[in-house]
C-alpha atoms as a PDB file:
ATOM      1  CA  UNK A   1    -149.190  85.163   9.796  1.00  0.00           C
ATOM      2  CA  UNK A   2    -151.831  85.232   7.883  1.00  0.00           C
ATOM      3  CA  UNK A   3    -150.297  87.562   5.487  1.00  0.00           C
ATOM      4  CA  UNK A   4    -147.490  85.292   5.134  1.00  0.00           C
ATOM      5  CA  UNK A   5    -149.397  82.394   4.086  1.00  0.00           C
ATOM      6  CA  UNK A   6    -151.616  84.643   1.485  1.00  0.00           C
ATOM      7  CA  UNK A   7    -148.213  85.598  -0.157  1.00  0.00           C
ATOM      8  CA  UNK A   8    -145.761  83.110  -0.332  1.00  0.00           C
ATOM      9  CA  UNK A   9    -147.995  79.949   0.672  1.00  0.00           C
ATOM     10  CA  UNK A  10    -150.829  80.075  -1.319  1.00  0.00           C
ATOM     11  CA  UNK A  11    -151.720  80.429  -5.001  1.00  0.00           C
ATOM     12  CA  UNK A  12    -155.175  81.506  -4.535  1.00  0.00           C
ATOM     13  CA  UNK A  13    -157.247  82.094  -1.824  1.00  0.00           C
ATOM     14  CA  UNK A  14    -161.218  82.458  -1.529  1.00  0.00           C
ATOM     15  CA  UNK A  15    -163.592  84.060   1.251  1.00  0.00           C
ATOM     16  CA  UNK A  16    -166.644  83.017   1.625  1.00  0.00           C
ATOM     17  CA  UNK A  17    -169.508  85.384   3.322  1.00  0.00           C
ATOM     18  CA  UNK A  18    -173.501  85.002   3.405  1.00  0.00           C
ATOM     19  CA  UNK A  19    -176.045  87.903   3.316  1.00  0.00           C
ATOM     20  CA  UNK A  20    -173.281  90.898   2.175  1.00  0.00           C
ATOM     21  CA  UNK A  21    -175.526  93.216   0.727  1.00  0.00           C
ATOM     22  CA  UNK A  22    -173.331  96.209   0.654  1.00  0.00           C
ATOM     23  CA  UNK A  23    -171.433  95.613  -2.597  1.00  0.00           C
ATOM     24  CA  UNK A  24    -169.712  99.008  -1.988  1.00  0.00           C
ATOM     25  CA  UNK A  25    -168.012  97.508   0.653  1.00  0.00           C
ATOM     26  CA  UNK A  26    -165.510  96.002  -1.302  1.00  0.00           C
ATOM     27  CA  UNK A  27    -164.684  98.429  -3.786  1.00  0.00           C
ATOM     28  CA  UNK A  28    -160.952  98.662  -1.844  1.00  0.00           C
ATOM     29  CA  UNK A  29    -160.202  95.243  -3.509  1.00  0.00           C
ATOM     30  CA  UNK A  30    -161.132  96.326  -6.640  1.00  0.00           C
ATOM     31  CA  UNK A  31    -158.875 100.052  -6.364  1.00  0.00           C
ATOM     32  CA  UNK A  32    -155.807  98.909  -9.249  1.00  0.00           C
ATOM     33  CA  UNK A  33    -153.443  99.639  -5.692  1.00  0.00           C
ATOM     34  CA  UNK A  34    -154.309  96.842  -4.109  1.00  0.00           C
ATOM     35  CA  UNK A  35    -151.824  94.096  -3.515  1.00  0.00           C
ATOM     36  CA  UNK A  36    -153.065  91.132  -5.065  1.00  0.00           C
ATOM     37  CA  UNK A  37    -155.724  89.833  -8.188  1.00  0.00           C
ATOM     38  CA  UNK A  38    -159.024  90.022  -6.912  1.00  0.00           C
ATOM     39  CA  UNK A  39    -161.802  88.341  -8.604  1.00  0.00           C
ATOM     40  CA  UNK A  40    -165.622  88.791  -6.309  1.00  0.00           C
ATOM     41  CA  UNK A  41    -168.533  85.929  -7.270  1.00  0.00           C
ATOM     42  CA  UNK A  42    -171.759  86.887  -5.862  1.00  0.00           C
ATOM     43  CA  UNK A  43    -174.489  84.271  -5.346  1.00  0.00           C
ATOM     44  CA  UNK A  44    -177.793  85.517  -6.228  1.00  0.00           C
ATOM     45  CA  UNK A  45    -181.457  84.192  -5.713  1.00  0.00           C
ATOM     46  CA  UNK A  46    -184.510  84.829  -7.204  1.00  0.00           C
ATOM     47  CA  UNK A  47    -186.333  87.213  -4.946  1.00  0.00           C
ATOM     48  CA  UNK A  48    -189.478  84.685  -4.999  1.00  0.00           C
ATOM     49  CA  UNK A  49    -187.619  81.179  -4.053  1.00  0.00           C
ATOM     50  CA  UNK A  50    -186.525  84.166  -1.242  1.00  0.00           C
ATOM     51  CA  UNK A  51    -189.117  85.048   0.117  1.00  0.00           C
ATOM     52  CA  UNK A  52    -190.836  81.827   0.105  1.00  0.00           C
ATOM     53  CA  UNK A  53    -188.139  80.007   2.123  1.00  0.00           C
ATOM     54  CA  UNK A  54    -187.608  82.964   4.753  1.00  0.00           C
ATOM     55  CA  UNK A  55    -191.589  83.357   5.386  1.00  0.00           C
ATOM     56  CA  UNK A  56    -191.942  79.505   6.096  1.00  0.00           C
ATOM     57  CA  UNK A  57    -188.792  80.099   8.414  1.00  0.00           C
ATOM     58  CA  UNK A  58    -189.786  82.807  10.074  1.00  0.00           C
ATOM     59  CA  UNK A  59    -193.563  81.318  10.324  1.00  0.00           C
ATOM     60  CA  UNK A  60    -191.971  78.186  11.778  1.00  0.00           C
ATOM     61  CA  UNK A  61    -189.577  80.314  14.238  1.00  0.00           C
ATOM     62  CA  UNK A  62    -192.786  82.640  15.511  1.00  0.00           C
ATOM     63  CA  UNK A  63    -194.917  79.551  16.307  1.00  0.00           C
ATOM     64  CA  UNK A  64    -192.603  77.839  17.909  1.00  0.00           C
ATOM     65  CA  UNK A  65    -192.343  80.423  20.597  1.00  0.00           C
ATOM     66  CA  UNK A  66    -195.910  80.699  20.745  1.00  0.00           C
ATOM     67  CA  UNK A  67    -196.451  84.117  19.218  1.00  0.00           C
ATOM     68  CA  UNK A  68    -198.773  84.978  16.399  1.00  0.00           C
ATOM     69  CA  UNK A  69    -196.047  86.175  13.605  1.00  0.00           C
ATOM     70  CA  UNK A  70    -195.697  89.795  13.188  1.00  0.00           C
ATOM     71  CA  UNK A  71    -195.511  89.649   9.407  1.00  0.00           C
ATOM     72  CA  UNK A  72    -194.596  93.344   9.336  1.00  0.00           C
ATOM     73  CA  UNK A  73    -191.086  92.959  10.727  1.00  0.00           C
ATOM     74  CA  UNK A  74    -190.983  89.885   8.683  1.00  0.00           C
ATOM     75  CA  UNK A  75    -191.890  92.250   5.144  1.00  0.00           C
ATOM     76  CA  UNK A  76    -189.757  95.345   6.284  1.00  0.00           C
ATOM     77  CA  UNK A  77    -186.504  93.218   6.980  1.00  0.00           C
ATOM     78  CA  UNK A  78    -187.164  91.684   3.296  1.00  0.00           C
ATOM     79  CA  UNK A  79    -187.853  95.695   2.322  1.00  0.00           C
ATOM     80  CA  UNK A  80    -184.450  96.651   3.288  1.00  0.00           C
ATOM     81  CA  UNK A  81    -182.848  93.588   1.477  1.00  0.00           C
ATOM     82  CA  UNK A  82    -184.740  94.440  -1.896  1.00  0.00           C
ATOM     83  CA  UNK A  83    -183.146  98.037  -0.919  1.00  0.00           C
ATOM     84  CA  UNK A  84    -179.628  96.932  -0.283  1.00  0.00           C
ATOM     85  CA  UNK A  85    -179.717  94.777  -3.351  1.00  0.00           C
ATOM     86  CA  UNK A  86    -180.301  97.675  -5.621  1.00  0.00           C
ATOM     87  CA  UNK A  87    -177.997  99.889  -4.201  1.00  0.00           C
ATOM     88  CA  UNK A  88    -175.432  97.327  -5.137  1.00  0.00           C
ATOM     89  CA  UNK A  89    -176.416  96.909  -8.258  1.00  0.00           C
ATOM     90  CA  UNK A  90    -176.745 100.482  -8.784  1.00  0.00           C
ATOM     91  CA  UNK A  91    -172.622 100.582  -7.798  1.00  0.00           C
ATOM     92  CA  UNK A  92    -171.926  97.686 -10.151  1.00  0.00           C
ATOM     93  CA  UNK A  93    -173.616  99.460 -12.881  1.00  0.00           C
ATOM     94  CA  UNK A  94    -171.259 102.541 -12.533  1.00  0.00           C
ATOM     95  CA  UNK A  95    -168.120 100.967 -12.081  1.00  0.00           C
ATOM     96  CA  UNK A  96    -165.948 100.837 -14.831  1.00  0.00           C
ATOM     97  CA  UNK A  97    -165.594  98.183 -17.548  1.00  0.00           C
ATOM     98  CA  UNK A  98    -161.915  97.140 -15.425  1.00  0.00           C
ATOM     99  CA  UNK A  99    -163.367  96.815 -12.415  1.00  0.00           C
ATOM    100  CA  UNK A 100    -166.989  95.365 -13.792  1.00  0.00           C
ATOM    101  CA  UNK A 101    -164.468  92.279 -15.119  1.00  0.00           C
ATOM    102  CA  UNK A 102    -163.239  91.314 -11.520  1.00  0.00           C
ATOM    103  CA  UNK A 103    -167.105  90.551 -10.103  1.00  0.00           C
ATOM    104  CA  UNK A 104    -169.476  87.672 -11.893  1.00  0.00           C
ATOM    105  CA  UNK A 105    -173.063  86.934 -11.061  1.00  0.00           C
ATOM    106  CA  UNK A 106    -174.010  83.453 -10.426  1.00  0.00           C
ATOM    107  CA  UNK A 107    -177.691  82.307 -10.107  1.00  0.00           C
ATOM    108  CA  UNK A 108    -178.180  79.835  -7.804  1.00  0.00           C
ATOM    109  CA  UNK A 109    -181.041  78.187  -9.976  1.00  0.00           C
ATOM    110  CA  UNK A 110    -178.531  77.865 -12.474  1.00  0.00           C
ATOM    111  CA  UNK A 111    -176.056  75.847 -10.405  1.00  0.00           C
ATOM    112  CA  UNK A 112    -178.782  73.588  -9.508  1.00  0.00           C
ATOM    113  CA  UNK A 113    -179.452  73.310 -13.340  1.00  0.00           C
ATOM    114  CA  UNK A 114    -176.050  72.756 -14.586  1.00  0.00           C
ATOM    115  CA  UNK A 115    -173.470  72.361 -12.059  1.00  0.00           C
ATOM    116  CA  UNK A 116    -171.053  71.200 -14.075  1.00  0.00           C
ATOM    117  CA  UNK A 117    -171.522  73.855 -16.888  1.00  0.00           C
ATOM    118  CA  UNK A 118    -171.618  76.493 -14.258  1.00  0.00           C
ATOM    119  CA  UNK A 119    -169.160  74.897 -12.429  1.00  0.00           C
ATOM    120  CA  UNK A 120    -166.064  75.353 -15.777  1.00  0.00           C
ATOM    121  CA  UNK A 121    -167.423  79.147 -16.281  1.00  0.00           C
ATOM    122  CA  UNK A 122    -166.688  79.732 -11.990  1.00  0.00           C
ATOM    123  CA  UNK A 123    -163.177  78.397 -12.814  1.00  0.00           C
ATOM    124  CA  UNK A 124    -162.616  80.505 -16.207  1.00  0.00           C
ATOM    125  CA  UNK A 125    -164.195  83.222 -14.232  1.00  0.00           C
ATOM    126  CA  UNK A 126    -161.436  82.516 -11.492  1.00  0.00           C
ATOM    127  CA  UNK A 127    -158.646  81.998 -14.111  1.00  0.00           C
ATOM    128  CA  UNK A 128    -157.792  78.788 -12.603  1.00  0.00           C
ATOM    129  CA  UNK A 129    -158.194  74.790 -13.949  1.00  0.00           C
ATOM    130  CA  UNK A 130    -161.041  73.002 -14.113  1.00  0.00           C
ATOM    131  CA  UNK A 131    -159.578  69.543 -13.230  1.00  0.00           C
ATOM    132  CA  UNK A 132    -160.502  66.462 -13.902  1.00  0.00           C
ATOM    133  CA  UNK A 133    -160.404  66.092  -9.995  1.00  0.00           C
ATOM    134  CA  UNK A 134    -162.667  68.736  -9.300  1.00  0.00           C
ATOM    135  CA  UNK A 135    -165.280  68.064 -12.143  1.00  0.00           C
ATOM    136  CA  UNK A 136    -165.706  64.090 -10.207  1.00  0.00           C
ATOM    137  CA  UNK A 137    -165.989  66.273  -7.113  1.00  0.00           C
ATOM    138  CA  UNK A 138    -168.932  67.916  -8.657  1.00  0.00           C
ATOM    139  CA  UNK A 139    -170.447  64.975 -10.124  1.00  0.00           C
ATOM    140  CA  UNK A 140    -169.911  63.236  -6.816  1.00  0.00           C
ATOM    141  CA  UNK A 141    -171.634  65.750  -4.959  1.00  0.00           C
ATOM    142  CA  UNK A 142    -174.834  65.862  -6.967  1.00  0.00           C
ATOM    143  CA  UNK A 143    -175.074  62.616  -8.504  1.00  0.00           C
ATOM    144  CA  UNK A 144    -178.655  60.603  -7.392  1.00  0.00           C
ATOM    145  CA  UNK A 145    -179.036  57.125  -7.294  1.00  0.00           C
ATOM    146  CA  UNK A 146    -182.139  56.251  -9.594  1.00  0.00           C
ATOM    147  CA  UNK A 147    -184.444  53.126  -9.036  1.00  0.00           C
ATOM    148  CA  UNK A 148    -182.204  50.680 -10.971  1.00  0.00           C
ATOM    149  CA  UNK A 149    -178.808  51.865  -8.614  1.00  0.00           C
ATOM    150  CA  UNK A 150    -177.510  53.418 -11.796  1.00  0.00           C
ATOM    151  CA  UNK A 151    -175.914  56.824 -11.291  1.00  0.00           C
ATOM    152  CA  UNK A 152    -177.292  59.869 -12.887  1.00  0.00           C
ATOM    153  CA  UNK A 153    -176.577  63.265 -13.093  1.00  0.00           C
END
């Protein structure tokens, strides 16, 4: 069914997944045999921003069951990460320059700095339209109210 829809449905479809670190994993949609036009955006964060978010977390998480936190499994799950991220990295770097075209980077700090910048290089990335509809989207999404009610981006 599924199939189906991806075919003959569908222009373009998009999967979302958190925490893949195995970017190895899917070098079978980047083989030139496969079916259909794959393009792969990965989401990175600075290591820092991290590591401070997942400490407080796991901090919070420990206390509230009333143990002392065990900051060893805490640094040795963030070791393997660190380890999983470079192993990907290490496969990007040897891929060739055809298959290095179909994945982008995207810094999350940057989205947060320009989303509507960032948000027209996703979609030439993608090689589909930045619309009108989806840049209000955007601006809808992130716009704050300042002190006078004005809108501002």
């Amino acid at each position: 069914m599924f199939r189906n829809v991806c075919e003959n449905e569908v222009k373009n479809v998009a999967v979302k997944t958190i925490r893949m670190w195995k970017l190895e994993e899917l070098s079978p949609f980047l083989d030139s045999n496969y079916n259909f036009e794959t393009r792969i955006l990965i989401l990175v964060r600075d290591p820092r921003s991290m590591y401070h978010s997942r400490k407080s977390l796991f901090i919070k998480n420990s206390k509230h069951k009333g143990d002392n936190p065990d900051m060893g499994k805490f640094l040795a799950r963030l070791k393997q990460e660190c380890h999983d991220m470079q192993t990907s990295l290490n496969f990007y770097y040897e891929l060739d320059d055809g298959k290095k075209e179909k994945i982008g980077f995207l810094r999350y700090e940057d989205i947060a700095r320009d989303p509507l910048g960032l948000g027209s290089k996703i979609h030439q990335f993608l090689q589909i339209e930045f619309t009108d509809q989806v840049q209000q989207l955007i601006k809808d999404a992130v716009a704050v109210t300042g002190t006078d009610n004005k809108v501002c981006i």
